[in-house]
C-alpha atoms as a PDB file:
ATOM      1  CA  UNK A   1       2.000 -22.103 181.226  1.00  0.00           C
ATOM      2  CA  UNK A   2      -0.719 -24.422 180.632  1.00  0.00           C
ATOM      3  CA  UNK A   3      -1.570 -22.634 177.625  1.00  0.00           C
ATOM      4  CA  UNK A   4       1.730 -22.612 176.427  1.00  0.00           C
ATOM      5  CA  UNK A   5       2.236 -26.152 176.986  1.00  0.00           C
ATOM      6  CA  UNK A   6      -1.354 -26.829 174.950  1.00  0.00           C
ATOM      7  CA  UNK A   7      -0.584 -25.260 172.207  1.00  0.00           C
ATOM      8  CA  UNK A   8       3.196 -26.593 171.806  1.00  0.00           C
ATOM      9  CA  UNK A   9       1.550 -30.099 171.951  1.00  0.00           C
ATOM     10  CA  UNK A  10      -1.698 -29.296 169.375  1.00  0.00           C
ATOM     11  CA  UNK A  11       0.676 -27.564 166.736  1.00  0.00           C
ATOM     12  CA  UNK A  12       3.442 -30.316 166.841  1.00  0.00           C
ATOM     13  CA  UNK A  13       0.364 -33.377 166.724  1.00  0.00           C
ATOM     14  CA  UNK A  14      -0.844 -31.367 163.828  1.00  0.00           C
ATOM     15  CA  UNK A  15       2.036 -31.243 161.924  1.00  0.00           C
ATOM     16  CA  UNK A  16       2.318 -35.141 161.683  1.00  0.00           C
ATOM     17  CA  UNK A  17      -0.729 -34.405 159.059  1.00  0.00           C
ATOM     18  CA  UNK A  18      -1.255 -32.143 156.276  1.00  0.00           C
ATOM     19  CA  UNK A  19       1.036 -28.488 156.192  1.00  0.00           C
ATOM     20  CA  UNK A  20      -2.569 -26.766 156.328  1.00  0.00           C
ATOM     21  CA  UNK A  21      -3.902 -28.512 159.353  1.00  0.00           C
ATOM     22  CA  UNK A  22      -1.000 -27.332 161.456  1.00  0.00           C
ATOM     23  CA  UNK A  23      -2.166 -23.417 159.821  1.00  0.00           C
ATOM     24  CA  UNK A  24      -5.826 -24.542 160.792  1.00  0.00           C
ATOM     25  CA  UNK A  25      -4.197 -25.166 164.517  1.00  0.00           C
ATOM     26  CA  UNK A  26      -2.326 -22.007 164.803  1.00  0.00           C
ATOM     27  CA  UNK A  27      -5.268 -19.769 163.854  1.00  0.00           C
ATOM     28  CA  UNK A  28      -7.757 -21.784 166.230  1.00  0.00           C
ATOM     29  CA  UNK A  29      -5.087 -21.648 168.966  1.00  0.00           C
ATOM     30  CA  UNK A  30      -4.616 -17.858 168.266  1.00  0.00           C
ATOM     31  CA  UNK A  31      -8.395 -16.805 167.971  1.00  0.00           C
ATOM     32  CA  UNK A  32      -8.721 -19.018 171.512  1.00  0.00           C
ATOM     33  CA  UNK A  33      -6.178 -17.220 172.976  1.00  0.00           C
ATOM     34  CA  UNK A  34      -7.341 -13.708 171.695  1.00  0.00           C
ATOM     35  CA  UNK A  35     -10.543 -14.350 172.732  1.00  0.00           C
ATOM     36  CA  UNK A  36      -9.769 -15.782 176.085  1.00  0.00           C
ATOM     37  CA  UNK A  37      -7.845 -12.776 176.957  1.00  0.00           C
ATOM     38  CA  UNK A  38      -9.526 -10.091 175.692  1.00  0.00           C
ATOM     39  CA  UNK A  39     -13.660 -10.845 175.686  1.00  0.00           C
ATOM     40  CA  UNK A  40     -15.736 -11.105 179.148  1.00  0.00           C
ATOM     41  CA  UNK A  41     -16.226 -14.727 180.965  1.00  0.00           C
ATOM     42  CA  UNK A  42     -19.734 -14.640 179.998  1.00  0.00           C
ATOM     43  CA  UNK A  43     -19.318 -14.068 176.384  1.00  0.00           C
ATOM     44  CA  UNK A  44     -16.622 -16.287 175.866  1.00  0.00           C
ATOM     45  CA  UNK A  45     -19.396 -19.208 177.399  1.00  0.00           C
ATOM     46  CA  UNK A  46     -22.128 -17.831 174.648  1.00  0.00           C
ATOM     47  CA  UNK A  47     -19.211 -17.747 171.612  1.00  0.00           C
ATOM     48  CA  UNK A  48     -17.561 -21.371 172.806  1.00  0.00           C
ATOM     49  CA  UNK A  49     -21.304 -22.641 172.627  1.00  0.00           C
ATOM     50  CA  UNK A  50     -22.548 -21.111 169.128  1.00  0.00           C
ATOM     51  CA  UNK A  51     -18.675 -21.845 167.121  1.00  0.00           C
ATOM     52  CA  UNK A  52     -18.612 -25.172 168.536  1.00  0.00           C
ATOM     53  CA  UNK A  53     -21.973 -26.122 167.155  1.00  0.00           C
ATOM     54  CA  UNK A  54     -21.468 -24.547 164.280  1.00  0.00           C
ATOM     55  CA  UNK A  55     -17.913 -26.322 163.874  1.00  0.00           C
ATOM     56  CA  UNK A  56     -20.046 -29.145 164.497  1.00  0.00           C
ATOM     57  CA  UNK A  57     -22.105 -28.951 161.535  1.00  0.00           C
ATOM     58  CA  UNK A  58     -19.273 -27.828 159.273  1.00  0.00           C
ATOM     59  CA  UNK A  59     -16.318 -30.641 160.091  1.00  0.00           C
ATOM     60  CA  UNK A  60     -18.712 -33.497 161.227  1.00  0.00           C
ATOM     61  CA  UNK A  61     -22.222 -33.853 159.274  1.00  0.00           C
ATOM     62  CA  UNK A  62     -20.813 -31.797 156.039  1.00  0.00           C
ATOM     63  CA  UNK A  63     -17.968 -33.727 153.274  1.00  0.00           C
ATOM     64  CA  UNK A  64     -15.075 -32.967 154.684  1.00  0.00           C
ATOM     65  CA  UNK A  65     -11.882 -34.885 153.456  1.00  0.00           C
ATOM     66  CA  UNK A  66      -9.838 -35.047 156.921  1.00  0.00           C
ATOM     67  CA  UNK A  67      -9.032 -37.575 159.362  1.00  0.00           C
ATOM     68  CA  UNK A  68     -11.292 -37.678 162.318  1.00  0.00           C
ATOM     69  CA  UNK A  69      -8.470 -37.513 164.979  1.00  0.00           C
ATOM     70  CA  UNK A  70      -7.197 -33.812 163.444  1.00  0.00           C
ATOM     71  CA  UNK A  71     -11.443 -33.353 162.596  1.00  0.00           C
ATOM     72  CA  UNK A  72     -11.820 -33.440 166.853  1.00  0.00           C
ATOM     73  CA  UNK A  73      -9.004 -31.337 167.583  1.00  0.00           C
ATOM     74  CA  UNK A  74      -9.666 -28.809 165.547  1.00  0.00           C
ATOM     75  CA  UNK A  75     -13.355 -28.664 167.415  1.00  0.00           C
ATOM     76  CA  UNK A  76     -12.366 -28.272 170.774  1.00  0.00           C
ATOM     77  CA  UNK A  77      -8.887 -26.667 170.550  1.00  0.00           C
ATOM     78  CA  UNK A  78     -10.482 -22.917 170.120  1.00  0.00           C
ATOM     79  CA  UNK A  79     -12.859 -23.893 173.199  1.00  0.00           C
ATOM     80  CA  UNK A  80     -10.145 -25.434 174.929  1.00  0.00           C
ATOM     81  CA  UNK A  81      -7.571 -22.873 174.434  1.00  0.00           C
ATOM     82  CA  UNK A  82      -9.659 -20.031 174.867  1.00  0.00           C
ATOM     83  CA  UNK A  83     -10.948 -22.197 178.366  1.00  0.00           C
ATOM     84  CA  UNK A  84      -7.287 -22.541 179.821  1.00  0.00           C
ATOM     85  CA  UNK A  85      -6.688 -18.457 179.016  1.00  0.00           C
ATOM     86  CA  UNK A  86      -9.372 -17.543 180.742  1.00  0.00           C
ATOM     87  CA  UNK A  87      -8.566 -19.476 183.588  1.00  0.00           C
ATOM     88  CA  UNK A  88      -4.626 -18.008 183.591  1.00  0.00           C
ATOM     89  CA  UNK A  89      -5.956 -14.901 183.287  1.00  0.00           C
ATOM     90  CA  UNK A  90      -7.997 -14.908 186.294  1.00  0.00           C
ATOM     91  CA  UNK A  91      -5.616 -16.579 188.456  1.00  0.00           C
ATOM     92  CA  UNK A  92      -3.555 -13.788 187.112  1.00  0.00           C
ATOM     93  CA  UNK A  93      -6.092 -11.010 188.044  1.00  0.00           C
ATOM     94  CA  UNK A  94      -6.716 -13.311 191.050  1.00  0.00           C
ATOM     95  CA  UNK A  95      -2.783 -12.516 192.095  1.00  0.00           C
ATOM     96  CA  UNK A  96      -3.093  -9.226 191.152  1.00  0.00           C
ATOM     97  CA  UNK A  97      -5.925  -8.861 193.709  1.00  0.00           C
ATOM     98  CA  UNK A  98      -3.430 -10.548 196.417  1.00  0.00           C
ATOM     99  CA  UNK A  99      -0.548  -8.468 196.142  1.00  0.00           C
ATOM    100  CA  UNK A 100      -3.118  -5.292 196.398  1.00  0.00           C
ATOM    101  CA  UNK A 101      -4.464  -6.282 199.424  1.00  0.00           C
ATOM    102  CA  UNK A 102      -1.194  -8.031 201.046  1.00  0.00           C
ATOM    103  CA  UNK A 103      -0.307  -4.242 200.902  1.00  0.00           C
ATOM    104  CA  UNK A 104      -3.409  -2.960 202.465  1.00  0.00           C
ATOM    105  CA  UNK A 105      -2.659  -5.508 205.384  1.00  0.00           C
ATOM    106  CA  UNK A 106       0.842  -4.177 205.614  1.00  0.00           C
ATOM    107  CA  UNK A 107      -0.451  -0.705 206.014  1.00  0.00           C
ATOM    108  CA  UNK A 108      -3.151  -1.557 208.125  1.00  0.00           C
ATOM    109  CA  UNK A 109      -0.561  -3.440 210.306  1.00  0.00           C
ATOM    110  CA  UNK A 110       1.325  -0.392 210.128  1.00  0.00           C
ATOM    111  CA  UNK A 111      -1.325   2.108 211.061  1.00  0.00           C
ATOM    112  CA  UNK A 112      -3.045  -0.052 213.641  1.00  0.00           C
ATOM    113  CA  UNK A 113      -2.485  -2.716 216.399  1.00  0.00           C
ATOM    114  CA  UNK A 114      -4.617  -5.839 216.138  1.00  0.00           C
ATOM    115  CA  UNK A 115      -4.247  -6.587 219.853  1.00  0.00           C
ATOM    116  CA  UNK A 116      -4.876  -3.180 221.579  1.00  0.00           C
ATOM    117  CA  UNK A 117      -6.777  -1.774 218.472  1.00  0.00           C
ATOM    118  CA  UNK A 118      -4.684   1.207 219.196  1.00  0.00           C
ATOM    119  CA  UNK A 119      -3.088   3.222 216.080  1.00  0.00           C
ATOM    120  CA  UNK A 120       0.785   2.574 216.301  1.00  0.00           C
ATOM    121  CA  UNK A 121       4.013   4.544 216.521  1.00  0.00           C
ATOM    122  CA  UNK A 122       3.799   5.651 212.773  1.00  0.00           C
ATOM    123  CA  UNK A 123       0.870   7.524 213.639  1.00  0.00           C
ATOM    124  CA  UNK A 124       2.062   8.821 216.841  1.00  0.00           C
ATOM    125  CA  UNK A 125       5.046   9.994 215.067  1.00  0.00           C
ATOM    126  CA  UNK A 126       2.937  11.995 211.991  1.00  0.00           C
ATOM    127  CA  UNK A 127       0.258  13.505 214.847  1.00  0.00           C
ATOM    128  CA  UNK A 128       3.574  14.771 217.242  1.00  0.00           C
ATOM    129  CA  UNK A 129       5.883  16.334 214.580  1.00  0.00           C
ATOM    130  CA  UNK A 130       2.851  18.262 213.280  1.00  0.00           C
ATOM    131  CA  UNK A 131       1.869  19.519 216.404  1.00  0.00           C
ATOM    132  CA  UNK A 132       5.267  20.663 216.964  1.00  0.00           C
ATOM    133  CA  UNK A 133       5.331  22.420 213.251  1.00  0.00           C
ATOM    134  CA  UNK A 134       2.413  24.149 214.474  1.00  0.00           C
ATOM    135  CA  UNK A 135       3.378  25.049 218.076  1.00  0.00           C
ATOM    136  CA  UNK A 136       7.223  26.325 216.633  1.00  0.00           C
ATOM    137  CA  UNK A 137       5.588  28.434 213.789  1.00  0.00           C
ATOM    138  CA  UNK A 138       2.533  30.028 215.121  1.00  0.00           C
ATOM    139  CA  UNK A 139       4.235  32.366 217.649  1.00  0.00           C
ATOM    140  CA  UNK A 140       1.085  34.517 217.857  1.00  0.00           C
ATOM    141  CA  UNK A 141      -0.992  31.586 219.536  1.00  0.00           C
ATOM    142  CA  UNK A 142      -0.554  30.459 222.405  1.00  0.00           C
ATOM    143  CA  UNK A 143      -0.141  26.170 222.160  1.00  0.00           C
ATOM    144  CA  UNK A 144       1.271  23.419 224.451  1.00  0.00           C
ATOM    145  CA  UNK A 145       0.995  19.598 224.168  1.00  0.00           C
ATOM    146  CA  UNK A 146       1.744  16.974 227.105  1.00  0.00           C
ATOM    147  CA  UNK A 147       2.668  13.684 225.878  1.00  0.00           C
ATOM    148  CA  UNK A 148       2.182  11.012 228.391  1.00  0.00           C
ATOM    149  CA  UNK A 149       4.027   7.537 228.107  1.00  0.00           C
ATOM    150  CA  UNK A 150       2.597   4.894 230.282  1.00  0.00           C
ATOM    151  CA  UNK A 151       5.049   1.192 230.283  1.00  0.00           C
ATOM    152  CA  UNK A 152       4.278  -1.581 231.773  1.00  0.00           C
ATOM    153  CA  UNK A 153       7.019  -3.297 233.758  1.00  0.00           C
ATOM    154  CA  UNK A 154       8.413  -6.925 233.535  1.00  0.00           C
ATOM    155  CA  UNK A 155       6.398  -7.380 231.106  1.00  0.00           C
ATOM    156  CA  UNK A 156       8.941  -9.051 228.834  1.00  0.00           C
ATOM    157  CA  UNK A 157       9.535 -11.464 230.880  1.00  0.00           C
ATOM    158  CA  UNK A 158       5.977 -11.811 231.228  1.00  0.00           C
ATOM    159  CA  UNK A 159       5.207 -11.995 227.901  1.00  0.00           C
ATOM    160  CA  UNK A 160       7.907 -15.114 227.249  1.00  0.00           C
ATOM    161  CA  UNK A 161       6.034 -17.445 229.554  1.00  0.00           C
ATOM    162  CA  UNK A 162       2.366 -16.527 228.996  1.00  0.00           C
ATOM    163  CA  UNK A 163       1.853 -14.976 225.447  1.00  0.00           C
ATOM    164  CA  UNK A 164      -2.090 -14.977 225.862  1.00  0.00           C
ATOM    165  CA  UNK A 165      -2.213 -13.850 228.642  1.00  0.00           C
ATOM    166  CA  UNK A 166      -0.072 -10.978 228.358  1.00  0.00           C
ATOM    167  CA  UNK A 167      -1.859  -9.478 225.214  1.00  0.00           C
ATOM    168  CA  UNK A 168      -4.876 -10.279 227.693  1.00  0.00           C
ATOM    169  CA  UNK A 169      -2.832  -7.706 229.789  1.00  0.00           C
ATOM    170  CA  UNK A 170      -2.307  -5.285 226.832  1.00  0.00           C
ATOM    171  CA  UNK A 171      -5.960  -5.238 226.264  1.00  0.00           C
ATOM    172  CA  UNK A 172      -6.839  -4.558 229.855  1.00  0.00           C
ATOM    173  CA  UNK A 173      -4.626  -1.400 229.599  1.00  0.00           C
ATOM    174  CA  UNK A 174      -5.846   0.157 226.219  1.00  0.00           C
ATOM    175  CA  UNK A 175      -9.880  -0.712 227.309  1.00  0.00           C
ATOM    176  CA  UNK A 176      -8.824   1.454 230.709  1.00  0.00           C
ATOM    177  CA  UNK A 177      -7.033   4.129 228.914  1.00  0.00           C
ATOM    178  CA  UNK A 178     -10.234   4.503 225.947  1.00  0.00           C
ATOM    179  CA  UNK A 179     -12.647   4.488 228.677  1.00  0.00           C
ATOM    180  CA  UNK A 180     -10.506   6.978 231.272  1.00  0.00           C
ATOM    181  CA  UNK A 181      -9.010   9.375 228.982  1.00  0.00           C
ATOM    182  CA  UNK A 182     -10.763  12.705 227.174  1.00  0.00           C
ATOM    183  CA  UNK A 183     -12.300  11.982 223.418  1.00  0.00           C
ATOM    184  CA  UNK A 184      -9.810  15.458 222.851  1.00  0.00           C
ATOM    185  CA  UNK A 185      -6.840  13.037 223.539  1.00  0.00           C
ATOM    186  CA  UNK A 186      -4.931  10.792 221.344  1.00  0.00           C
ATOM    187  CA  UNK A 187      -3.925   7.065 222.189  1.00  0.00           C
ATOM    188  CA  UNK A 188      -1.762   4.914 220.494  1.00  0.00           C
ATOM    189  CA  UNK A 189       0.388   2.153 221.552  1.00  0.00           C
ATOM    190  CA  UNK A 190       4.190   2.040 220.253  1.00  0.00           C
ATOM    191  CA  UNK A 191       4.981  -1.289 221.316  1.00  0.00           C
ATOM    192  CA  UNK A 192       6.810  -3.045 223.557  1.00  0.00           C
ATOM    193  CA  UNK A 193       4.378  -2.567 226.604  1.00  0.00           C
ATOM    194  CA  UNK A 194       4.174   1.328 225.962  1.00  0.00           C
ATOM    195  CA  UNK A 195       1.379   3.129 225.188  1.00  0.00           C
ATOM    196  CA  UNK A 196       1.448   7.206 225.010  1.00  0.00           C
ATOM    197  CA  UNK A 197      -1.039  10.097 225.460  1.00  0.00           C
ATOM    198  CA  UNK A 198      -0.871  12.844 223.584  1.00  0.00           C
ATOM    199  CA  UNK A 199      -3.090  16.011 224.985  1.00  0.00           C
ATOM    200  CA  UNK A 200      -3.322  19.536 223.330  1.00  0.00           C
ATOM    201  CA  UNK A 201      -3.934  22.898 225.726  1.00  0.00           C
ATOM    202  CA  UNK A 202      -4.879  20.876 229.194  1.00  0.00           C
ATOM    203  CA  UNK A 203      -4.135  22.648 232.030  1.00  0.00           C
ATOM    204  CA  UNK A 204      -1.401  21.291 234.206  1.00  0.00           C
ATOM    205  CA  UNK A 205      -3.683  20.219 237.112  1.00  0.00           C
ATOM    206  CA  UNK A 206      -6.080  18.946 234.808  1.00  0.00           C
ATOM    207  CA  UNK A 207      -3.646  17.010 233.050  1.00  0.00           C
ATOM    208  CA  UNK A 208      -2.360  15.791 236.659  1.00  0.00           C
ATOM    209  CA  UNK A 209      -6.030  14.908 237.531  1.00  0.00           C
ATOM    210  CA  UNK A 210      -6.841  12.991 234.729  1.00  0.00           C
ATOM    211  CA  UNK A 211      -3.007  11.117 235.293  1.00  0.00           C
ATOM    212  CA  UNK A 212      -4.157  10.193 238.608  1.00  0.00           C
ATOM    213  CA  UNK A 213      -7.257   8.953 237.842  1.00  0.00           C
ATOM    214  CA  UNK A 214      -5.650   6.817 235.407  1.00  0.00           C
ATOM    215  CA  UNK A 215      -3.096   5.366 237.496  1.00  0.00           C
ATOM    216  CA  UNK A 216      -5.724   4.470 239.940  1.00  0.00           C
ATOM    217  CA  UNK A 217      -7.417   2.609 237.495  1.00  0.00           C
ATOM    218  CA  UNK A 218      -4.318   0.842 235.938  1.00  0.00           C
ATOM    219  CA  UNK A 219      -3.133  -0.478 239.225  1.00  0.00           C
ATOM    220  CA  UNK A 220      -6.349  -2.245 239.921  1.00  0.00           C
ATOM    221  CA  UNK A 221      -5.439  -4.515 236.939  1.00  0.00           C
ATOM    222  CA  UNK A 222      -4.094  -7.738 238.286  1.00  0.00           C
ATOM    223  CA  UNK A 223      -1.043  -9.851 236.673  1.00  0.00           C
ATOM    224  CA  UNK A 224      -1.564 -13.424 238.158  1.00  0.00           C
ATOM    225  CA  UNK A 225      -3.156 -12.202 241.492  1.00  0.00           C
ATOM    226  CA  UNK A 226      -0.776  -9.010 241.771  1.00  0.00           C
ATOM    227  CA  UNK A 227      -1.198  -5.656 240.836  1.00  0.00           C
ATOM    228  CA  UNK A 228       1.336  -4.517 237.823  1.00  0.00           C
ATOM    229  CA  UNK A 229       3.327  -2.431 237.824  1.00  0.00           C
ATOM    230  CA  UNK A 230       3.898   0.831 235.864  1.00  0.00           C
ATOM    231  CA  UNK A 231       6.718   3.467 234.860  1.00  0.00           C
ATOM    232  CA  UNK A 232       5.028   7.050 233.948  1.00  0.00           C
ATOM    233  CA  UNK A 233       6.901   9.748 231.356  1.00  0.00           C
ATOM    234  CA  UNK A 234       5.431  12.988 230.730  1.00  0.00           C
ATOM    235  CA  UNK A 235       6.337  16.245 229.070  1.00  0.00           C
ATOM    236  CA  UNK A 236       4.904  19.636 228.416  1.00  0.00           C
ATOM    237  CA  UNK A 237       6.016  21.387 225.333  1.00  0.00           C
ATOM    238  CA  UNK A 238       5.323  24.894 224.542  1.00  0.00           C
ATOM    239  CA  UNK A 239       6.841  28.207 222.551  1.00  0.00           C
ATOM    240  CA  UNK A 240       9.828  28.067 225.949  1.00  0.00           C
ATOM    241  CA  UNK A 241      11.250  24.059 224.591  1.00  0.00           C
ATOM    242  CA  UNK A 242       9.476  23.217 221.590  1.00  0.00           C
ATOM    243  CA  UNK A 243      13.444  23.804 219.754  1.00  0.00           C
ATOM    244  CA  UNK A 244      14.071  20.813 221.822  1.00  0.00           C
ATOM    245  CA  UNK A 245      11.765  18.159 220.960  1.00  0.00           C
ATOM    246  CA  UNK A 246      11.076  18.920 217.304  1.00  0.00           C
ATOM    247  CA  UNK A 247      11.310  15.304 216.545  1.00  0.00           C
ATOM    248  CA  UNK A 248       9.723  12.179 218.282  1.00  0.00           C
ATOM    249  CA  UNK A 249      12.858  10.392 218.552  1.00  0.00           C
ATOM    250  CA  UNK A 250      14.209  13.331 221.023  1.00  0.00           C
ATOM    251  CA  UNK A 251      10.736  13.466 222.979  1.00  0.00           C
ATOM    252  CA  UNK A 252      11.051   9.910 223.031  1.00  0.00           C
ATOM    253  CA  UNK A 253      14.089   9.512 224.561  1.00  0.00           C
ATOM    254  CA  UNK A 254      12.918  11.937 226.989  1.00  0.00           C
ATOM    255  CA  UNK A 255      10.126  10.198 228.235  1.00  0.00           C
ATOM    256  CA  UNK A 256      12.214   6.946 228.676  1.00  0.00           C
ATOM    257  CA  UNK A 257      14.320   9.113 230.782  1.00  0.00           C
ATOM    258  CA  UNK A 258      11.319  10.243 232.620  1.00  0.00           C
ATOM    259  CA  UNK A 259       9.709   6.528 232.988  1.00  0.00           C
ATOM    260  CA  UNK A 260      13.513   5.435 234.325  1.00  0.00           C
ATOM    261  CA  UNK A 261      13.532   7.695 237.232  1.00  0.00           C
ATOM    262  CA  UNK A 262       9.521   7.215 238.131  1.00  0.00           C
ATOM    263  CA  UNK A 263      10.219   3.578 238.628  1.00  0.00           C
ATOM    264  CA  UNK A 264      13.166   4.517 240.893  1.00  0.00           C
ATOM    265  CA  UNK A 265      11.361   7.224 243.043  1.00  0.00           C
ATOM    266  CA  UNK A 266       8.419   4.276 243.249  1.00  0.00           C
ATOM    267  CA  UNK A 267      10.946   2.283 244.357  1.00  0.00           C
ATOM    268  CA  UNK A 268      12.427   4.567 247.461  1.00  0.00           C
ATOM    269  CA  UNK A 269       8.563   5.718 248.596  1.00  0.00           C
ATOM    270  CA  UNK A 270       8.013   2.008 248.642  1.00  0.00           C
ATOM    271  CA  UNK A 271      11.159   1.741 250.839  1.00  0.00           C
ATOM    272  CA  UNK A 272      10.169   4.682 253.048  1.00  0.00           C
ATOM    273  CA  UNK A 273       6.360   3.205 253.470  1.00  0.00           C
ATOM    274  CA  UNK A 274       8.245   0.268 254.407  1.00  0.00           C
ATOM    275  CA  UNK A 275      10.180   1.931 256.844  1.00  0.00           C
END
């Protein structure tokens, strides 16, 4: 725009003289432009230095019959054109640049929690339906994954009243589950307070061990002097069900299932302990 606006004035200012000093202005706007868009930053320093001495020399110390006002302008208008498109078209390049890497952030947001530095649902989703590809197809091996869905409770109400503290909270949760669970296992958190485990060919009572360790360790973790709370979801899937969670959305469902009747069976031991 600035450019544009440069030129329009230099061309119309020009043609208040002579017919062939507004021609002079159009090819000195042109070359800046041309040169200013196509020739390196550096170059364009070494060529605005040697043409503008040697314009110099020509319009100023040789007999030239024109004015000195158009004499000036038509010094500096190829270095000052050929300035202002170099500067447009690095703020252009420069803009280029930002919408490149506003999408990298979007698909690094996408890919990866900044709080829990966890990957996210999308991966969670891509790892689980190929693992379910795998364990559907291959009917001569014999495969099984648990997933494991671990939610903290009340912790939206939580979260309204002390925002710091309850990514604090989130934090606390994905340091114990890096540090507690096997390097062979996959973390990720999906949001909303939920965080799954997903674990290929354990054992169920080493999969029931390493829960149980876990849960230990989670309920040491104090919310404002109390211990939170937690709802647990977890399913095996092998050759016998694997028709039945093909997709995450169905083994998701599942699990939220699962964590709804864990809080509820926490709920009557803690009334029977009470008892």
């Amino acid at each position: 725009m600035m450019v544009i606006i440069a030129s329009l004035a230099l061309i119309i200012w020009s043609s208040l003289y002579q017919t062939n000093m507004m021609i002079a202005m159009a090819v000195m706007i042109g070359l800046g432009v041309l040169v200013g868009m196509m020739i390196p930053s550096i170059l364009i320093s070494w060529l605005i230095i040697a043409l503008t001495t040697l314009g110099s020399a020509i319009l100023l110390l040789g007999y030239v019959v024109i004015a000195a006002p158009i004499k000036l302008a038509l010094l500096f208008t190829f270095p000052v054109i050929a300035s202002l498109t170099l500067v447009a078209r690095e703020m252009i390049t420069g803009w280029g640049w930002l919408d490149k890497n506003r999408s990298e952030i979007q698909s690094y947001a996408a890919h990866y929690d900044p709080v829990t530095k966890l990957l996210t649902r999308y991966n969670a989703v891509k790892l689980y339906e190929k693992c379910m590809l795998y364990i559907h197809d291959r009917d001569d091996v014999n495969l099984w994954t648990n997933v494991s869905a671990v939610h903290w409770t009340h912790s939206t109400q939580f979260q309204q009243f002390h925002e710091q503290e309850y990514n604090q909270m989130l934090q606390e949760i994905a340091r114990v589950l890096k540090i507690d669970r096997l390097p062979s296992e996959s973390l990720y958190y999906l949001g909303n307070a939920t965080f799954m485990i997903i674990s290929h060919e354990l054992s169920d009572r080493v999969l029931e061990q390493l829960n149980d360790h876990t849960k230990r360790l989670l309920n040491k973790i104090e919310v404002n002097g109390a211990a939170a709370q937690y709802k647990w979801g977890t399913q095996k899937i092998d050759r016998q069900n694997v028709a039945h969670f093909m997709t995450f959305e169905k083994v998701d469902r599942h699990l939220q299932r699962e964590m709804e009747t864990d809080i509820v069976t926490e709920y009557l031991k803690g009334n029977v302990i009470d008892g």
